[in-house]
Protein backbone atom coordinates (compact mmCIF):
# COMPACT_ATOMS: atom_id res chain seq x y z
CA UNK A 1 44.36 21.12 134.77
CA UNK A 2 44.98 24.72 135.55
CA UNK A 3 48.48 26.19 136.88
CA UNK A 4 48.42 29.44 139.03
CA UNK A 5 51.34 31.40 141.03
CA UNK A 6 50.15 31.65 144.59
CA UNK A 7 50.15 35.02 145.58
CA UNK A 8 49.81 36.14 141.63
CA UNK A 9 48.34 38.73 140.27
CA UNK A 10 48.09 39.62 144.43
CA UNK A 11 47.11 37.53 147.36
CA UNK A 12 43.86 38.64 147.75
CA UNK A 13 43.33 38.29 143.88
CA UNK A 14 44.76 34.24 144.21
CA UNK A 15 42.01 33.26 146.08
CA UNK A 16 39.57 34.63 144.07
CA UNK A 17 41.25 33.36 141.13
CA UNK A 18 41.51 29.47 142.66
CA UNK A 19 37.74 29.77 143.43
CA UNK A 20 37.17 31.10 140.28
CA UNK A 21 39.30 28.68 137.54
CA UNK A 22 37.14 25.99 139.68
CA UNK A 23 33.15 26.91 139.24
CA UNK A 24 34.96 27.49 135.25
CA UNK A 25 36.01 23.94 135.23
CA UNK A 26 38.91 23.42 136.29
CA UNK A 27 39.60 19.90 137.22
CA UNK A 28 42.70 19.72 139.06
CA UNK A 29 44.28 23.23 139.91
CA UNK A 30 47.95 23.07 139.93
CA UNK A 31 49.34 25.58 142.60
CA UNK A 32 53.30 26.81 142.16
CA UNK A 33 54.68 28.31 144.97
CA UNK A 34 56.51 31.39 143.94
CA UNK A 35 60.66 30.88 143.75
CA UNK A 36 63.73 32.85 142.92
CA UNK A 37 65.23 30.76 140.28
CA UNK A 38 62.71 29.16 138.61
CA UNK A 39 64.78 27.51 135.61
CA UNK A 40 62.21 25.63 134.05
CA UNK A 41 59.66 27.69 133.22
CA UNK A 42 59.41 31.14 130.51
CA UNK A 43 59.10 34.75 130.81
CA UNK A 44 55.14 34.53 132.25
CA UNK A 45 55.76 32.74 135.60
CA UNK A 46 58.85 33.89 135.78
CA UNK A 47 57.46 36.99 136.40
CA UNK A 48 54.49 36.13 138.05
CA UNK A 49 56.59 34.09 140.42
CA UNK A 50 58.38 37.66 141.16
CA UNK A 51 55.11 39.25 141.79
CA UNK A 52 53.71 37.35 144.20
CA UNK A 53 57.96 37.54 145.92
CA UNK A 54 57.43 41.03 146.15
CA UNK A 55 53.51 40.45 147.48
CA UNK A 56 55.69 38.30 150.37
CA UNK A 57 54.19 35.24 149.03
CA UNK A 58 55.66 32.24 150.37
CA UNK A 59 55.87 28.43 150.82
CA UNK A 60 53.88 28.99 153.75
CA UNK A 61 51.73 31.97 152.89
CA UNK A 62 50.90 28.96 149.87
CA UNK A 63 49.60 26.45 151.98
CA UNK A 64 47.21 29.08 153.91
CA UNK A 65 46.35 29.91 150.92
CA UNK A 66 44.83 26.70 149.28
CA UNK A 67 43.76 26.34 153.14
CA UNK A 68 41.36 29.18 152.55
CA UNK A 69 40.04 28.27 148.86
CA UNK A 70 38.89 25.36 149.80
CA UNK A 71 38.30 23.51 146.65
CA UNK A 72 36.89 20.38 146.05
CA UNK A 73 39.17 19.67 143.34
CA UNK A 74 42.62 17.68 143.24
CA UNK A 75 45.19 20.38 144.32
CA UNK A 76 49.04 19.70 142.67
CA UNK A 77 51.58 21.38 144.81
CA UNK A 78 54.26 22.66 141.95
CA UNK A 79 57.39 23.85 143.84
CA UNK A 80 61.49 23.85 143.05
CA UNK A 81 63.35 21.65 145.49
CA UNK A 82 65.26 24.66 147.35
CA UNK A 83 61.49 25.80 149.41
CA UNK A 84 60.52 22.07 150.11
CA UNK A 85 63.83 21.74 152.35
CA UNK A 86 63.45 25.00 153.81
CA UNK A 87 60.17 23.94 155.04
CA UNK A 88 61.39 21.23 157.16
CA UNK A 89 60.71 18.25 157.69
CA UNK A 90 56.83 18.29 157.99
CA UNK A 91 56.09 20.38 155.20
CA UNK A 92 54.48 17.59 153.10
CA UNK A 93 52.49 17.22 156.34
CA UNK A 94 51.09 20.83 155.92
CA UNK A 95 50.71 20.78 152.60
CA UNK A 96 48.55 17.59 152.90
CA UNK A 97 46.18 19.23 156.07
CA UNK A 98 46.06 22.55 153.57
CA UNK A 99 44.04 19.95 150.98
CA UNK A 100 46.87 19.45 148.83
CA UNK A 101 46.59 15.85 147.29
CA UNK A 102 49.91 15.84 144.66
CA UNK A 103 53.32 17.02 144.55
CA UNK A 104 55.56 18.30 141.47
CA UNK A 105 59.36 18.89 141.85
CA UNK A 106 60.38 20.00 138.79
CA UNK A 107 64.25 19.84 139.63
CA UNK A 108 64.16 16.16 141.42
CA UNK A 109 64.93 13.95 138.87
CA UNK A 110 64.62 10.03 139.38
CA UNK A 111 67.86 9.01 140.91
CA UNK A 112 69.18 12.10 142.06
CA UNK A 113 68.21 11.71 145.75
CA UNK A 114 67.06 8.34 146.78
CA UNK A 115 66.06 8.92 149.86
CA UNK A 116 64.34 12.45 149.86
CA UNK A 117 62.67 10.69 146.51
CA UNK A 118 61.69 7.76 149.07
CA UNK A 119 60.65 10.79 151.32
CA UNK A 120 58.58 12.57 148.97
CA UNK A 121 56.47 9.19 147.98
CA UNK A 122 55.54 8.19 151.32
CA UNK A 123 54.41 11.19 152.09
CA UNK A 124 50.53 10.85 151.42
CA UNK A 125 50.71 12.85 148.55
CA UNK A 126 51.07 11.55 144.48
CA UNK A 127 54.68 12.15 143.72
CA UNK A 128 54.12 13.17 139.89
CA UNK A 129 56.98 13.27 137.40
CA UNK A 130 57.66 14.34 134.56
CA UNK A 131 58.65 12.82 131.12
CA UNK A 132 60.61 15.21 128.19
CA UNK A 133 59.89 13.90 124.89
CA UNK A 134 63.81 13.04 124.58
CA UNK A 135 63.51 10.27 127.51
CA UNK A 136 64.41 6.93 126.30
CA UNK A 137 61.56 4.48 126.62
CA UNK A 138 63.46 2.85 129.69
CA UNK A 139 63.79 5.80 131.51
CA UNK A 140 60.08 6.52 131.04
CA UNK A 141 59.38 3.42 132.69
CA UNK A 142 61.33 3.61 135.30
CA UNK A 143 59.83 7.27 135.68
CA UNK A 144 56.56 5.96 135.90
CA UNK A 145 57.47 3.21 138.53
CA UNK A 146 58.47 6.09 140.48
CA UNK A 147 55.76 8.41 140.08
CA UNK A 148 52.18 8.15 141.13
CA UNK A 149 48.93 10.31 139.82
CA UNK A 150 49.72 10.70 136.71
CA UNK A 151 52.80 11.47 134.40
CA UNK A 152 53.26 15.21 133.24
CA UNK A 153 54.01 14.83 129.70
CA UNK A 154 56.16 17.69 128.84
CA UNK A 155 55.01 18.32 124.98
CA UNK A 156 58.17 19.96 123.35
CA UNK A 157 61.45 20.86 125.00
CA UNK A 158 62.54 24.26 126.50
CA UNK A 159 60.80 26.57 129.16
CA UNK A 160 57.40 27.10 129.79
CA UNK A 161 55.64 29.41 127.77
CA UNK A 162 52.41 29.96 125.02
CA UNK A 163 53.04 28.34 121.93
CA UNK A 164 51.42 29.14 118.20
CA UNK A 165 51.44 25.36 117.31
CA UNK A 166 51.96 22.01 119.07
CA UNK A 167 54.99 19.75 118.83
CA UNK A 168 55.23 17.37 115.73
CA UNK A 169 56.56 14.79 117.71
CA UNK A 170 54.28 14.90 120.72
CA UNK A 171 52.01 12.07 119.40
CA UNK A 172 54.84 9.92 119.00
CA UNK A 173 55.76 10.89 122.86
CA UNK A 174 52.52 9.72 124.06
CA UNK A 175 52.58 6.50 122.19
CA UNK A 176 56.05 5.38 123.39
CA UNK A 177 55.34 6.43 127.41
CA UNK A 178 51.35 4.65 126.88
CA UNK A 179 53.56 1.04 125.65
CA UNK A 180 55.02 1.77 129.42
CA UNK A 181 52.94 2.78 132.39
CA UNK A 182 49.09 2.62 133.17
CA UNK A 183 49.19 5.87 134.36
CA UNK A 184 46.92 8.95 133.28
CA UNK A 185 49.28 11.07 131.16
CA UNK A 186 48.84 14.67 131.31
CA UNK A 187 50.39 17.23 128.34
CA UNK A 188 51.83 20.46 129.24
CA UNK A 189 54.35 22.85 127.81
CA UNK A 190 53.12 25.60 125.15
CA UNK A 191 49.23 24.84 125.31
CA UNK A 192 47.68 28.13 124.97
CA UNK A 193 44.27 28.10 122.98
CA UNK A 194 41.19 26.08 123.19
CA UNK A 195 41.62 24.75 120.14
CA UNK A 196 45.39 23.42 121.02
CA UNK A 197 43.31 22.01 124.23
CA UNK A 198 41.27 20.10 122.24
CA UNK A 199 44.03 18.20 120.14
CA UNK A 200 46.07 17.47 122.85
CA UNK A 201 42.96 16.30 124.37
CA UNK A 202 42.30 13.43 121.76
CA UNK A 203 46.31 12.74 122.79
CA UNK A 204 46.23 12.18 126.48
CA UNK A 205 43.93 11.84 129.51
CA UNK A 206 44.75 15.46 130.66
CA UNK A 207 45.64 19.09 129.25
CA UNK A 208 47.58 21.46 131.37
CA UNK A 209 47.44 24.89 130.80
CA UNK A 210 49.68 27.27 132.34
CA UNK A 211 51.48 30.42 130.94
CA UNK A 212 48.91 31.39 128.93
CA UNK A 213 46.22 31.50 132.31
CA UNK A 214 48.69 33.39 134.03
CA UNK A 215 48.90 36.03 131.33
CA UNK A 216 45.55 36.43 131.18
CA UNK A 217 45.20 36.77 135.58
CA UNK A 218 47.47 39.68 135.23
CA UNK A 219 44.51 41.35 132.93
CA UNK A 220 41.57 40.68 134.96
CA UNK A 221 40.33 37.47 137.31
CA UNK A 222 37.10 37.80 134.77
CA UNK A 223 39.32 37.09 131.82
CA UNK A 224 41.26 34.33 133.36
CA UNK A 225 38.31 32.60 134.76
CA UNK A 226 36.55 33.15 130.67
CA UNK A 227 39.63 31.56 129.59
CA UNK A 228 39.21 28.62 131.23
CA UNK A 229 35.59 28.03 130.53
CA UNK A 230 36.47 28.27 127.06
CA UNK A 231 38.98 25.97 127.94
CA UNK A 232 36.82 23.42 129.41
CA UNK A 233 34.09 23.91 126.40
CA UNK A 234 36.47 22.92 123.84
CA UNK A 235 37.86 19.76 125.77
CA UNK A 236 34.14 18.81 126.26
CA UNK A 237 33.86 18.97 123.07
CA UNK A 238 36.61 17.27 121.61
């Protein structure tokens, strides 16, 4: 599973990147639409999130974008809450008729809003949420009762951002939130080389990779889209 900026390195540049990440391999492209504050993830989409501001890259200017890809892979919508509500109240609509098929909101926590929550899981798309490797093994249930998709297994606390080695504890992670949910787990957070792909791999039923693909966009397309063939080519192997 991929994650891209829309509108990052530049819009025309997106698209071609989208297409590109999927004839590599890619199979499900995670799409974050650009924001202001993003608090949860590093220096690397934090800036490319600020690049594709200044491009005048929006919510909207997201949705015609994965409009115009159109790729026949899963597409995760990654947003903040703040551009959601500013897109009224048919913006899950749009995102759905742009071919989006999943929704992350990294800063709605279970609990927090009941009935937006309620909202946001009717909506058509899989309201995917995310476990820390602190959560109790209650609240990862009752996570995963409120999720649907898959759970994004966040692999070592902090911000997003390339890693040199994977969390100790992430194994353990996995094994307490598997005794809880039938749901696919997918690992992000920090996974930055094929051969981190690979491990994490053996660990869960997806690898996200994020920070590390977005770095490499700014370069070139060519070396993003490498990237993630190499990316694919050591999961296949694993």
């Amino acid at each position: 599973m991929c994650y891209v900026t829309a509108g990052h390195p530049d819009p025309a540049r997106s698209l071609e990147l989208l297409r590109g990440i999927e004839a590599a391999g890619a199979d499900i492209i995670e799409v974050g639409v650009p924001f202001s504050d993003p608090l949860a993830d590093g220096p690397v989409i934090q800036r490319s999130s600020q690049i594709a501001l200044d491009h005048g890259m929006s919510l909207g200017g997201t949705l015609d974008l994965i409009r115009s890809a159109q790729l026949s892979v899963p597409v995760v919508l990654f947003s903040y809450l703040n551009p959601l509500i500013a897109g009224g109240s048919e913006v899950l609509a749009r995102a759905r008729d742009a071919g989006v098929h999943g929704l992350l909101v990294t800063d709605l926590p279970v609990g927090a809003d009941p009935q937006r929550e309620a909202a946001f899981g009717e909506s058509g798309l899989d309201f995917i949420r995310l476990v820390a490797p602190t959560t109790p093994a209650e609240r990862m249930a009752e996570i995963s009762r409120h999720g649907g998709g898959f759970v994004y297994v966040i692999s070592r606390m902090g911000v997003t951002g390339e890693r040199d080695s994977l969390s100790a504890d992430l194994p353990a992670t996995v094994n307490r939130l598997r005794a809880v949910t039938s749901l696919p787990l997918c690992i992000g957070f920090g996974i930055s080389t094929p051969e981190q792909a690979a491990t994490v791999a053996r660990l869960g039923d997806g690898v996200i990779v994020g920070s590390a693909l977005v770095r490499a966009a700014e370069r070139s397309i060519d070396e993003a889209v490498t990237f993630t063939a190499s990316l694919r080519q050591a999961i296949d192997a694993a």
